[in-house]
C-alpha atoms as a PDB file:
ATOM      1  CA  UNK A   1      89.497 149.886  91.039  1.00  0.00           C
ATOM      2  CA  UNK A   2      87.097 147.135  90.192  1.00  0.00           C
ATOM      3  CA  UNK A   3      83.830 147.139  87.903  1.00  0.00           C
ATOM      4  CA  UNK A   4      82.494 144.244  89.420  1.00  0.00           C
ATOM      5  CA  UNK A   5      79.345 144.456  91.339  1.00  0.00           C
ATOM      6  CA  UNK A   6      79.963 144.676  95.123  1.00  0.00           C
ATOM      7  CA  UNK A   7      80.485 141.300  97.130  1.00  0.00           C
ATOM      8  CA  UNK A   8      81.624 140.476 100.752  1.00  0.00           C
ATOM      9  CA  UNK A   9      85.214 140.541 100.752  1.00  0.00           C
ATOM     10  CA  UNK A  10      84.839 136.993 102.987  1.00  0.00           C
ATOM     11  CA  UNK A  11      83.281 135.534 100.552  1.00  0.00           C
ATOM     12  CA  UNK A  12      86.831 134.179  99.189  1.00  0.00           C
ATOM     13  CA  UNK A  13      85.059 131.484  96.781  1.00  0.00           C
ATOM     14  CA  UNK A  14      83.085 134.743  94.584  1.00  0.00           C
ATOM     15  CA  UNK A  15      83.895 134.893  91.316  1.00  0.00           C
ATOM     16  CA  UNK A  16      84.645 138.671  91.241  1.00  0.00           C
ATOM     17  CA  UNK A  17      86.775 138.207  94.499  1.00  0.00           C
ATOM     18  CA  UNK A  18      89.161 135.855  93.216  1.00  0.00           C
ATOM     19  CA  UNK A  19      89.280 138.079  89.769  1.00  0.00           C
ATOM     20  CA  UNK A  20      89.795 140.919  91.896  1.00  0.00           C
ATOM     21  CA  UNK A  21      92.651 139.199  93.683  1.00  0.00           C
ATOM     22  CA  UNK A  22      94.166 137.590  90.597  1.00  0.00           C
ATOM     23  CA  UNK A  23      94.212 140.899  88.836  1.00  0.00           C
ATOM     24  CA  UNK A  24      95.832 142.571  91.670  1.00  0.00           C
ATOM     25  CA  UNK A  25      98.279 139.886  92.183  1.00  0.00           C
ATOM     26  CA  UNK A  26      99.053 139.806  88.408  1.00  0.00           C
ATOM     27  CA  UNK A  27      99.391 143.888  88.507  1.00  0.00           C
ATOM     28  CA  UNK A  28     101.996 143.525  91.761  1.00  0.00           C
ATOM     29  CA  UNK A  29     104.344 141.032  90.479  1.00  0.00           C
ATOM     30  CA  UNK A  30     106.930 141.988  92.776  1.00  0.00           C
ATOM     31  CA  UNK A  31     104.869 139.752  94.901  1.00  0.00           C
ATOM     32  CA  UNK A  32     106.910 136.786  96.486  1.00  0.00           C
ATOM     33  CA  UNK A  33     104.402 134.060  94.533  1.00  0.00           C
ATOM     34  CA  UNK A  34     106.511 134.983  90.847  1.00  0.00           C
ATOM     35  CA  UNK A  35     109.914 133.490  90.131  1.00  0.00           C
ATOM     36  CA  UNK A  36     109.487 136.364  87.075  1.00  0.00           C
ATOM     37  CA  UNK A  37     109.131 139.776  89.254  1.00  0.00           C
ATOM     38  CA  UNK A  38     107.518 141.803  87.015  1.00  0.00           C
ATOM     39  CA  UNK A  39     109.883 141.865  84.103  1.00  0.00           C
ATOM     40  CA  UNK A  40     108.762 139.562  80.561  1.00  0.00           C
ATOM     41  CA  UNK A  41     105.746 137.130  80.775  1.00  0.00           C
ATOM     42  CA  UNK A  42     104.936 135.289  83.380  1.00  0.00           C
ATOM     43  CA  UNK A  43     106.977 131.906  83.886  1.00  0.00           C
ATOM     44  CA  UNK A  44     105.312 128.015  83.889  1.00  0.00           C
ATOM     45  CA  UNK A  45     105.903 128.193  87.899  1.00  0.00           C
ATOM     46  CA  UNK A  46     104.040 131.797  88.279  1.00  0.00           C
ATOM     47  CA  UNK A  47     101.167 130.566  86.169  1.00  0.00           C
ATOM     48  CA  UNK A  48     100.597 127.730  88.518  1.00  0.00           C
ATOM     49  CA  UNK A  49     101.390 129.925  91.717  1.00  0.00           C
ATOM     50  CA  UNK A  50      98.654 132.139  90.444  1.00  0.00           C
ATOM     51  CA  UNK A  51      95.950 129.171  89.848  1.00  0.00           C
ATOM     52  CA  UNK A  52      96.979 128.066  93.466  1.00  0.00           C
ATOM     53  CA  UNK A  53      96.012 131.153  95.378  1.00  0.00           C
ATOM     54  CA  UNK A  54      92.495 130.638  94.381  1.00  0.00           C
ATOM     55  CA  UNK A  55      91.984 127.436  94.973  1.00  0.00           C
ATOM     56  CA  UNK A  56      88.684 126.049  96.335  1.00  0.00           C
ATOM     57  CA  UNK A  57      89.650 124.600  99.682  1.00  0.00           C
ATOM     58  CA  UNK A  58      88.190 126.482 103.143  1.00  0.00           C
ATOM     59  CA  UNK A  59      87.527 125.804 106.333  1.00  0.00           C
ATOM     60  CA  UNK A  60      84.250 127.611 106.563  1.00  0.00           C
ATOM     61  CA  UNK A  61      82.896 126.580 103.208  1.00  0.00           C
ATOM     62  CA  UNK A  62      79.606 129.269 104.183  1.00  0.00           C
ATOM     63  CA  UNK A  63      81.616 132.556 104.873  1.00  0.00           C
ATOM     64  CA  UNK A  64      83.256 131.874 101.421  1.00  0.00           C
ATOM     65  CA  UNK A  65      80.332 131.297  99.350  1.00  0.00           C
ATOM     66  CA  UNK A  66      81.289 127.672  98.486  1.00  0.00           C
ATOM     67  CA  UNK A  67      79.784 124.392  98.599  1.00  0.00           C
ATOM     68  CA  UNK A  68      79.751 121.624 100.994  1.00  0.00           C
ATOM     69  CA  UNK A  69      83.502 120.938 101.435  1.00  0.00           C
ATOM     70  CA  UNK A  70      83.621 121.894  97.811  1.00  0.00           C
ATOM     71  CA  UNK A  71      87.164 122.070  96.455  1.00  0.00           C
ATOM     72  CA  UNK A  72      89.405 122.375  93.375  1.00  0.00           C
ATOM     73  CA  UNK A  73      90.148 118.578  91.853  1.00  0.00           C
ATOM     74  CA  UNK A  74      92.258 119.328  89.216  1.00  0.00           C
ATOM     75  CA  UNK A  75      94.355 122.317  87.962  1.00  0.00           C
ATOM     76  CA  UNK A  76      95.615 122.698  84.392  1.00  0.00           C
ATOM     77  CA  UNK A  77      98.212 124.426  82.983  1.00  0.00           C
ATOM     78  CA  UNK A  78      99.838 125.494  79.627  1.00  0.00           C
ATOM     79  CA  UNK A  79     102.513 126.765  78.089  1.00  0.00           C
ATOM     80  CA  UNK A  80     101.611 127.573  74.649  1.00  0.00           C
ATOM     81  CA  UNK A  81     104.807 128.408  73.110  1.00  0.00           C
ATOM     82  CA  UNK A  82     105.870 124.752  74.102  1.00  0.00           C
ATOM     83  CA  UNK A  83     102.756 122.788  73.182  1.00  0.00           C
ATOM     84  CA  UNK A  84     102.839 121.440  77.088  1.00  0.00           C
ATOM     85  CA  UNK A  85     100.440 121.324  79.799  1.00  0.00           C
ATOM     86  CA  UNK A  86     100.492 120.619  83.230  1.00  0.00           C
ATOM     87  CA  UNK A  87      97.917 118.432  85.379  1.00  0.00           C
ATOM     88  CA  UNK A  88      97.834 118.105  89.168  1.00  0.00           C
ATOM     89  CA  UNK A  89      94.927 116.459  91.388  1.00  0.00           C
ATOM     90  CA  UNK A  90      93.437 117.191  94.442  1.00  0.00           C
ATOM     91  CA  UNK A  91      94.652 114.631  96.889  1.00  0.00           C
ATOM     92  CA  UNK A  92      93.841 115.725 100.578  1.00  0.00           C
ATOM     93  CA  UNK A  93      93.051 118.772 102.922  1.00  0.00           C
ATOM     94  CA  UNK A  94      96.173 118.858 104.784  1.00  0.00           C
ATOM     95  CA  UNK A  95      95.230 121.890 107.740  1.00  0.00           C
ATOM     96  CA  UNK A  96      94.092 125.103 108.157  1.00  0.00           C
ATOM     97  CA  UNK A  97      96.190 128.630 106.666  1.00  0.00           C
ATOM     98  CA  UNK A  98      96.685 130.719 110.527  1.00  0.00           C
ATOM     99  CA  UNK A  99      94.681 134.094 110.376  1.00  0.00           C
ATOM    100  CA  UNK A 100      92.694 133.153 106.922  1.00  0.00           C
ATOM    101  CA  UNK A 101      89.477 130.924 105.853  1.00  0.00           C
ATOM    102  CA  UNK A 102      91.500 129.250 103.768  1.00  0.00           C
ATOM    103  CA  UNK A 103      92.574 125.195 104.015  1.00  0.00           C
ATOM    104  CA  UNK A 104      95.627 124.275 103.224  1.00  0.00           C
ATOM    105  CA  UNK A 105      95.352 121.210 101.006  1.00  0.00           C
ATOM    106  CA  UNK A 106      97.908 118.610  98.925  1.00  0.00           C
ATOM    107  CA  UNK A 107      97.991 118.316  94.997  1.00  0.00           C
ATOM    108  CA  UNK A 108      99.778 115.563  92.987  1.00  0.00           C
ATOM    109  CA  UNK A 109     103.290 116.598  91.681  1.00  0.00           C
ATOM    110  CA  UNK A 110     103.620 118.611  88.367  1.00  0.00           C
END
């Protein structure tokens, strides 16, 4: 259970609600987002499946506690043990995610 204070679980763009959610999709990593399930550290491709679940990009920006239209511009990732990182840009909304707040939007090619 979390520590964090308590939020509105529609505010998507909360700090402890995306913690929340990347800490319990870390701690279920049978989870169809990881090419690793569960076993060793997590892969390049589950590191970057993980940074794109919480990505800024709604379609009510004021039920999830962000900005104006606010959304993620660039996303960085490393792998340490390879001295390589990983940047994609925000390009374009591209349409709404059925049943959620959330916008499905386009990123440049890793």
């Amino acid at each position: 259970s979390s520590t964090f204070p308590k939020y509105d679980p529609d505010a998507e763009h909360n700090t402890f609600a995306r913690m929340d959610f990347l800490n319990n999709l870390y701690n279920n990593k049978g989870n169809e987002v990881f090419a690793n399930k569960g076993v060793g550290p997590l892969t390049k491709e589950d590191a970057i499946a993980m940074t794109d679940s919480v990505h800024c990009s709604f379609v009510d920006d004021k039920i999830a506690e962000a900005g104006k239209k606010e959304r993620t511009l660039l996303n960085t990732t490393a792998d340490l043990s390879k001295r390589e990182f990983y940047v994609n840009f925000y390009v374009r909304d591209v349409e709404p995610v059925p049943g959620t707040n959330k916008m499905k939007d386009m990123m440049t090619k890793r």
